[in-house]
N, C-alpha and C. Protein backbone atom coordinates (compact mmCIF):
# COMPACT_ATOMS: atom_id res chain seq x y z
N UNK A 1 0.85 -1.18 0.00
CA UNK A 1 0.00 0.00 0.00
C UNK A 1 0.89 1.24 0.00
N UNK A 2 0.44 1.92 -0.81
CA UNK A 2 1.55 4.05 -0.99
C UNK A 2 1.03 4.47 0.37
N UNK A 3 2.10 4.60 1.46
CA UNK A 3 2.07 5.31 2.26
C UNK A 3 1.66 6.69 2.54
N UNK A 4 1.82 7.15 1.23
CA UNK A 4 1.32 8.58 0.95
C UNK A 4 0.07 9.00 0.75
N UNK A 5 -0.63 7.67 0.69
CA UNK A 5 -2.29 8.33 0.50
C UNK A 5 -2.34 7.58 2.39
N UNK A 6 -1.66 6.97 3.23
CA UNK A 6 -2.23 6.96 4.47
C UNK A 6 -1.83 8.46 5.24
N UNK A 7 -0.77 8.79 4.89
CA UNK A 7 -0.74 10.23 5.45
C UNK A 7 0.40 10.88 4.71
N UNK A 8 0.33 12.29 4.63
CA UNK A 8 0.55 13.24 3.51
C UNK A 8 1.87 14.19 4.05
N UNK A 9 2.47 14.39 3.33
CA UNK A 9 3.08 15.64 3.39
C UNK A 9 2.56 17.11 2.74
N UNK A 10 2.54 18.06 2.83
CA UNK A 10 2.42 19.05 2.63
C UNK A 10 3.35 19.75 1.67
N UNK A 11 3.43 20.47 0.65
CA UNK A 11 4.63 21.27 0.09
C UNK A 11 5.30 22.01 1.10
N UNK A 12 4.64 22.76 1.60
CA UNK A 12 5.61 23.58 2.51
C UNK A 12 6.21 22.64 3.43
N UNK A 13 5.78 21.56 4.29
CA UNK A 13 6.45 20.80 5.20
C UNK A 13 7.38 19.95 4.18
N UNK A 14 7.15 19.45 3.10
CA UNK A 14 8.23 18.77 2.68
C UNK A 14 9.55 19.83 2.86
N UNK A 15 9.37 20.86 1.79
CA UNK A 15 10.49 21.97 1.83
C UNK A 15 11.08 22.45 3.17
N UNK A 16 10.35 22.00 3.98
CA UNK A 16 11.23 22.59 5.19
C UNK A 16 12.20 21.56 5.87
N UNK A 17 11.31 20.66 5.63
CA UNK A 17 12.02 18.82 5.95
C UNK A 17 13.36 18.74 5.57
N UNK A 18 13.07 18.92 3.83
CA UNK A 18 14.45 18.83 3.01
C UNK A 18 15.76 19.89 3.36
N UNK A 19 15.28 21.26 3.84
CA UNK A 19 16.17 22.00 4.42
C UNK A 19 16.56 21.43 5.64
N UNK A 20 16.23 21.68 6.94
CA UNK A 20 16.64 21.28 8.02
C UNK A 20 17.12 19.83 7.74
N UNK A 21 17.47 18.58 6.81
CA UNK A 21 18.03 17.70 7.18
C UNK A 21 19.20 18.11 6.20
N UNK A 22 19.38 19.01 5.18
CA UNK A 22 20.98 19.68 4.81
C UNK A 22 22.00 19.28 6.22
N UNK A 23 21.51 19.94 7.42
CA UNK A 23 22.50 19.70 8.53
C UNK A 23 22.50 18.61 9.06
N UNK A 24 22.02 17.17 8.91
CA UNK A 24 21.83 15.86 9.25
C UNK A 24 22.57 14.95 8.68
N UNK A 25 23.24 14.07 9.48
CA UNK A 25 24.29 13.33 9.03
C UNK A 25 23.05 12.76 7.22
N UNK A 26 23.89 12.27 6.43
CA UNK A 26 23.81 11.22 5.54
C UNK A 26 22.54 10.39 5.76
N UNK A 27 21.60 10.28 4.96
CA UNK A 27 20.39 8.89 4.92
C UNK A 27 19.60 9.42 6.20
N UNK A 28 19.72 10.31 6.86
CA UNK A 28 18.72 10.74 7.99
C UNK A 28 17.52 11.49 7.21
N UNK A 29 16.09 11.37 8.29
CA UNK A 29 14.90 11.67 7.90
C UNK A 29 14.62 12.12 8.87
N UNK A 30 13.39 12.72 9.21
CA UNK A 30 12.37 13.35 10.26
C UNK A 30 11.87 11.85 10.31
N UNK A 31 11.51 11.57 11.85
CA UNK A 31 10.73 10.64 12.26
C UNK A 31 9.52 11.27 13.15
N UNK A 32 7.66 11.05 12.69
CA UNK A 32 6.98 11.40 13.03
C UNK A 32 6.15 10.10 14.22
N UNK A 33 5.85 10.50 15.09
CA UNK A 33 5.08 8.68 16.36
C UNK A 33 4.57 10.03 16.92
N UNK A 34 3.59 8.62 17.70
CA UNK A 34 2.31 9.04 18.27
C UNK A 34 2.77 8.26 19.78
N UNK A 35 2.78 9.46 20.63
CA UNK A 35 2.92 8.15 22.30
C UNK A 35 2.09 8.78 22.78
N UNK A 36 1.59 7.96 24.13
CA UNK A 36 0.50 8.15 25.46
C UNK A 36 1.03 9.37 25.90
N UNK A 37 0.18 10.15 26.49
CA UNK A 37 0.41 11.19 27.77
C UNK A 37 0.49 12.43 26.77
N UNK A 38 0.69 13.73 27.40
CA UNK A 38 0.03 15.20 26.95
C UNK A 38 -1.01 15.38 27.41
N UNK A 39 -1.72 16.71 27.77
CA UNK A 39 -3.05 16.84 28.32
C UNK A 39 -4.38 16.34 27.84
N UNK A 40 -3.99 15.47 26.46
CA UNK A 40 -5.58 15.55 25.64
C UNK A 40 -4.94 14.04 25.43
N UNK A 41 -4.27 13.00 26.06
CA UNK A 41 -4.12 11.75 25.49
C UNK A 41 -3.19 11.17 25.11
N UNK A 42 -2.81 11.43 23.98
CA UNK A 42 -1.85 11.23 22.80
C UNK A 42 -1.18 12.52 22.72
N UNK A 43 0.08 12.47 22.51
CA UNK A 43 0.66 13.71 21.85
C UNK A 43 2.10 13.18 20.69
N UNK A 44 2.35 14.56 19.44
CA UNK A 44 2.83 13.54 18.31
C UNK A 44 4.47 13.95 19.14
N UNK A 45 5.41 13.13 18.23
CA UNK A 45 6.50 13.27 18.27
C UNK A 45 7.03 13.47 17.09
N UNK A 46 8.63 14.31 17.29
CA UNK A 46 9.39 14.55 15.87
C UNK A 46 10.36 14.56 16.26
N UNK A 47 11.71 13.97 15.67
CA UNK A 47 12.86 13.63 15.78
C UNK A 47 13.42 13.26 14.33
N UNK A 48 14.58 14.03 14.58
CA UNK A 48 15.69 13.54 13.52
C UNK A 48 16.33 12.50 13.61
N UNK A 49 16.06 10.93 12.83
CA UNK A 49 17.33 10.29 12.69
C UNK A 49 17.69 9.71 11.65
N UNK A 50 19.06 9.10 12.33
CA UNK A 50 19.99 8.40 10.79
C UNK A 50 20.31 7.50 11.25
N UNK A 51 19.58 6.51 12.05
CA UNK A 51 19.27 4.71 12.37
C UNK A 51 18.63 4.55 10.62
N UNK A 52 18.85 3.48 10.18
CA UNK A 52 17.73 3.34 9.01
C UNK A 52 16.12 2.81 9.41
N UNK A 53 15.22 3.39 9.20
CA UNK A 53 13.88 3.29 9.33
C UNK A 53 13.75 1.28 9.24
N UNK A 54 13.06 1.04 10.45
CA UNK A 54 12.59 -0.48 10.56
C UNK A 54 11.57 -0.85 9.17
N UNK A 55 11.86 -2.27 8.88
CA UNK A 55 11.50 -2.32 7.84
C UNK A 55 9.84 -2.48 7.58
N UNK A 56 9.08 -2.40 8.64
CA UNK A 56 7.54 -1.99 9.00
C UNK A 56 7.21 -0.52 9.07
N UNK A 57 8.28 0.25 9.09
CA UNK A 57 7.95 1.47 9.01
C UNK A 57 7.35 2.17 7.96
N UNK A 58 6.36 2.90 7.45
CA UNK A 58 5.76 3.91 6.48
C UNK A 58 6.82 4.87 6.06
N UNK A 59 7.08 4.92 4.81
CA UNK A 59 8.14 5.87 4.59
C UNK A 59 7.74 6.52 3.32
N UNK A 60 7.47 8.21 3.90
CA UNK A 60 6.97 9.19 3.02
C UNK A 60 8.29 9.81 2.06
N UNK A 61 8.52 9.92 0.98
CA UNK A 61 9.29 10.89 0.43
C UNK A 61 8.79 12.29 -0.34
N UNK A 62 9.10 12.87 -0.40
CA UNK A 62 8.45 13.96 -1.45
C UNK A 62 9.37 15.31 -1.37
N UNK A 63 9.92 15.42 -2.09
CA UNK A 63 10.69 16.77 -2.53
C UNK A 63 12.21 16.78 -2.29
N UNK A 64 12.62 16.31 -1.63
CA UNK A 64 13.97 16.19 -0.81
C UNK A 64 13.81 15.72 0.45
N UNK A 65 12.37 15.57 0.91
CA UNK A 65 12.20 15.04 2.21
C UNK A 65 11.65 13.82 2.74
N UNK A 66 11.98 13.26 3.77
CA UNK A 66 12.07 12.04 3.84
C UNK A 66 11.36 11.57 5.05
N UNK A 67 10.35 10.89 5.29
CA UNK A 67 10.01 10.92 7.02
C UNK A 67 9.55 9.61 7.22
N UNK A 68 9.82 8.73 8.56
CA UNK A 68 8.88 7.33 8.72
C UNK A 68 7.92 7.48 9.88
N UNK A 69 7.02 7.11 9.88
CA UNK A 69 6.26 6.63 10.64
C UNK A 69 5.82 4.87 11.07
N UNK A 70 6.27 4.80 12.40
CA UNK A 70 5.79 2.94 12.68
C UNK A 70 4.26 2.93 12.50
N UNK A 71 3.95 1.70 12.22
CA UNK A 71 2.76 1.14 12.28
C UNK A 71 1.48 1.53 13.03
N UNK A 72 2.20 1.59 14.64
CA UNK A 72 0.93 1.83 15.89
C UNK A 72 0.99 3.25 15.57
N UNK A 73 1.41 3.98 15.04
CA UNK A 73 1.36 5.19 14.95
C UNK A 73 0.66 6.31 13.93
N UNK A 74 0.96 5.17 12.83
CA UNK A 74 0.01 5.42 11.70
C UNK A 74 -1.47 4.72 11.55
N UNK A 75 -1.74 4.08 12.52
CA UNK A 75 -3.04 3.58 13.27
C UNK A 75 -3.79 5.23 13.57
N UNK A 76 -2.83 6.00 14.51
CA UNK A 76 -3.75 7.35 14.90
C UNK A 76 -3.67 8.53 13.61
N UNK A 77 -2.60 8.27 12.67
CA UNK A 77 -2.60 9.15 11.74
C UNK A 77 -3.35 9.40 10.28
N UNK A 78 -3.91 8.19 10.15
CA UNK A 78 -4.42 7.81 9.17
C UNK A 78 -5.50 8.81 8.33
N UNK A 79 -5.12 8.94 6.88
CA UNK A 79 -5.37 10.41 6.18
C UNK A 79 -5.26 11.56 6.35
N UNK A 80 -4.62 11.76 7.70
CA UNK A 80 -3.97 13.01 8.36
C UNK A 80 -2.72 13.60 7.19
N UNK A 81 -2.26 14.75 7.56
CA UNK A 81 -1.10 15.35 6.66
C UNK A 81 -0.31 16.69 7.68
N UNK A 82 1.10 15.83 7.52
CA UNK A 82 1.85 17.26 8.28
C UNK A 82 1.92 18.59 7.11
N UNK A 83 2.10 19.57 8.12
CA UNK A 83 2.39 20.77 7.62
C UNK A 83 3.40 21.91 8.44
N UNK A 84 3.68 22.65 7.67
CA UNK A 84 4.32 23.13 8.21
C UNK A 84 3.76 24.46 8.06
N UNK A 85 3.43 25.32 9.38
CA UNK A 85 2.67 26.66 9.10
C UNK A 85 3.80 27.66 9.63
N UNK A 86 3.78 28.82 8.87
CA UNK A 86 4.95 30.22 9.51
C UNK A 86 3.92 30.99 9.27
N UNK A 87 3.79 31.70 10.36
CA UNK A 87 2.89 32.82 11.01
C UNK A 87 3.52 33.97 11.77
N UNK A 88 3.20 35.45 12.02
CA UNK A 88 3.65 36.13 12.53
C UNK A 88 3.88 35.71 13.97
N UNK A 89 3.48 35.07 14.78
CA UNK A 89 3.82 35.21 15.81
C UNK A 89 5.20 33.51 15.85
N UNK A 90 5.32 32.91 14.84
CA UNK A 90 6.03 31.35 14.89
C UNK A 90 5.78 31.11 13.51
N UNK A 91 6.97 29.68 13.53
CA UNK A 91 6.23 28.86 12.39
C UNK A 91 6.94 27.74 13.34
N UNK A 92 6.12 26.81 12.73
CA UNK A 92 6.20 25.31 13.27
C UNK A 92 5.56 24.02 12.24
N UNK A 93 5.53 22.78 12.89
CA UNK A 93 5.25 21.85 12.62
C UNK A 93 3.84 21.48 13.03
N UNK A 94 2.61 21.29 12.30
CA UNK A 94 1.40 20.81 12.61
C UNK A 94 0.89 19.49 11.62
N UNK A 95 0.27 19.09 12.54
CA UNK A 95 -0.38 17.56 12.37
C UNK A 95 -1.93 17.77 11.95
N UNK A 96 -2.76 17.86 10.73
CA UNK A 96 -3.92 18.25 10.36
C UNK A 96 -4.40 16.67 10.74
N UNK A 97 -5.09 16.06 11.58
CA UNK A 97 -5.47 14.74 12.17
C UNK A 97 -6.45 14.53 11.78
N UNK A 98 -7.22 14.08 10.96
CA UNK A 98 -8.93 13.86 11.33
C UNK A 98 -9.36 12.74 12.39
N UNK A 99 -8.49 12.10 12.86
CA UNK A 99 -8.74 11.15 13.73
C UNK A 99 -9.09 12.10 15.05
N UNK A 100 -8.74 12.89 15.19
CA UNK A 100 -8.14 13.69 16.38
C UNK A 100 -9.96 13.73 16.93
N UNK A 101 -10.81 13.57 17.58
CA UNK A 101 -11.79 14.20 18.87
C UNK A 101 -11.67 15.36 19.64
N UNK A 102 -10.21 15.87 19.58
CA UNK A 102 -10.05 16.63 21.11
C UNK A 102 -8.69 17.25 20.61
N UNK A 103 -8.27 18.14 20.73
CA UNK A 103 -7.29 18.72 20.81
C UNK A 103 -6.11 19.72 21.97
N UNK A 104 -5.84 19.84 22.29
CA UNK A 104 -5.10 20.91 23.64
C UNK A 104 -4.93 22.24 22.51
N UNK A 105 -4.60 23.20 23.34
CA UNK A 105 -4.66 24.72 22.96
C UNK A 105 -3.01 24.98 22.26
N UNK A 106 -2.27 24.06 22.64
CA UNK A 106 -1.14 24.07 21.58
C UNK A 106 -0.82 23.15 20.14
N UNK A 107 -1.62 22.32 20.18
CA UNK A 107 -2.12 21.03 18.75
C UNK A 107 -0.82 20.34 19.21
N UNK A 108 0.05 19.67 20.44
CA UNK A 108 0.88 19.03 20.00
C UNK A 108 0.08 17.49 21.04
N UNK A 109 -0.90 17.65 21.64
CA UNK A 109 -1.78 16.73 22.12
C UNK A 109 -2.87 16.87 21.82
N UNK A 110 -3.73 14.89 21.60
CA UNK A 110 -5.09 14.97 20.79
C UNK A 110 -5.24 13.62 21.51
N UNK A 111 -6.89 13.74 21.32
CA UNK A 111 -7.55 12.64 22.25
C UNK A 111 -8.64 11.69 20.78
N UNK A 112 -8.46 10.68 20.47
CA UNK A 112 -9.21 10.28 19.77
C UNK A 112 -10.53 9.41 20.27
């Protein structure tokens, strides 16, 4: 199954992906998971690495950018799509979820 229709990258989040891993050793990606705890449940995670992605892992490419997601994780992500928003007051990393029920007042915890 194309990983990419279970969850999406964004143009702008690819492009930012592909920049920020310029400074990342060799074969490294953004790694996106879902763990317990945050105020609303679930909250996502993001990390840079250059372990090579397990071979159950979901692995998005698109533009220069590269990201995996495990299995139990793409259980909560499913048709969701990162993005990356820059706004006057920040820019950051957001998770558009439709799984999501519940959200916290910063979007980095969601209750399904």
């Amino acid at each position: 199954m194309d990983s990419s229709s279970i969850f999406a990258l964004s143009d702008s989040a690819a492009a930012r992906i592909a920049y920020l891993l310029r400074d990342e050793p060799p074969g490294s990606y953004l790694r996106v998971s879902v763990d317990g705890g945050g105020c609303s449940g679930f909250q996502y995670r993001f990390a840079f690495d250059a372990v090579p992605a397990a071979g159950e892992d979901a692995v998005i490419e698109r533009a220069g950018a590269k990201v995996a997601v495990d299995q139990v994780s793409l259980g909560f992500l499913k048709d969701g799509m990162l993005d990356y928003v820059e706004e006057l007051g920040g820019s950051f990393f957001e998770i558009k979820n439709p799984n999501a029920t519940a959200s916290c007042g910063c979007g980095n915890s969601f209750a399904v």
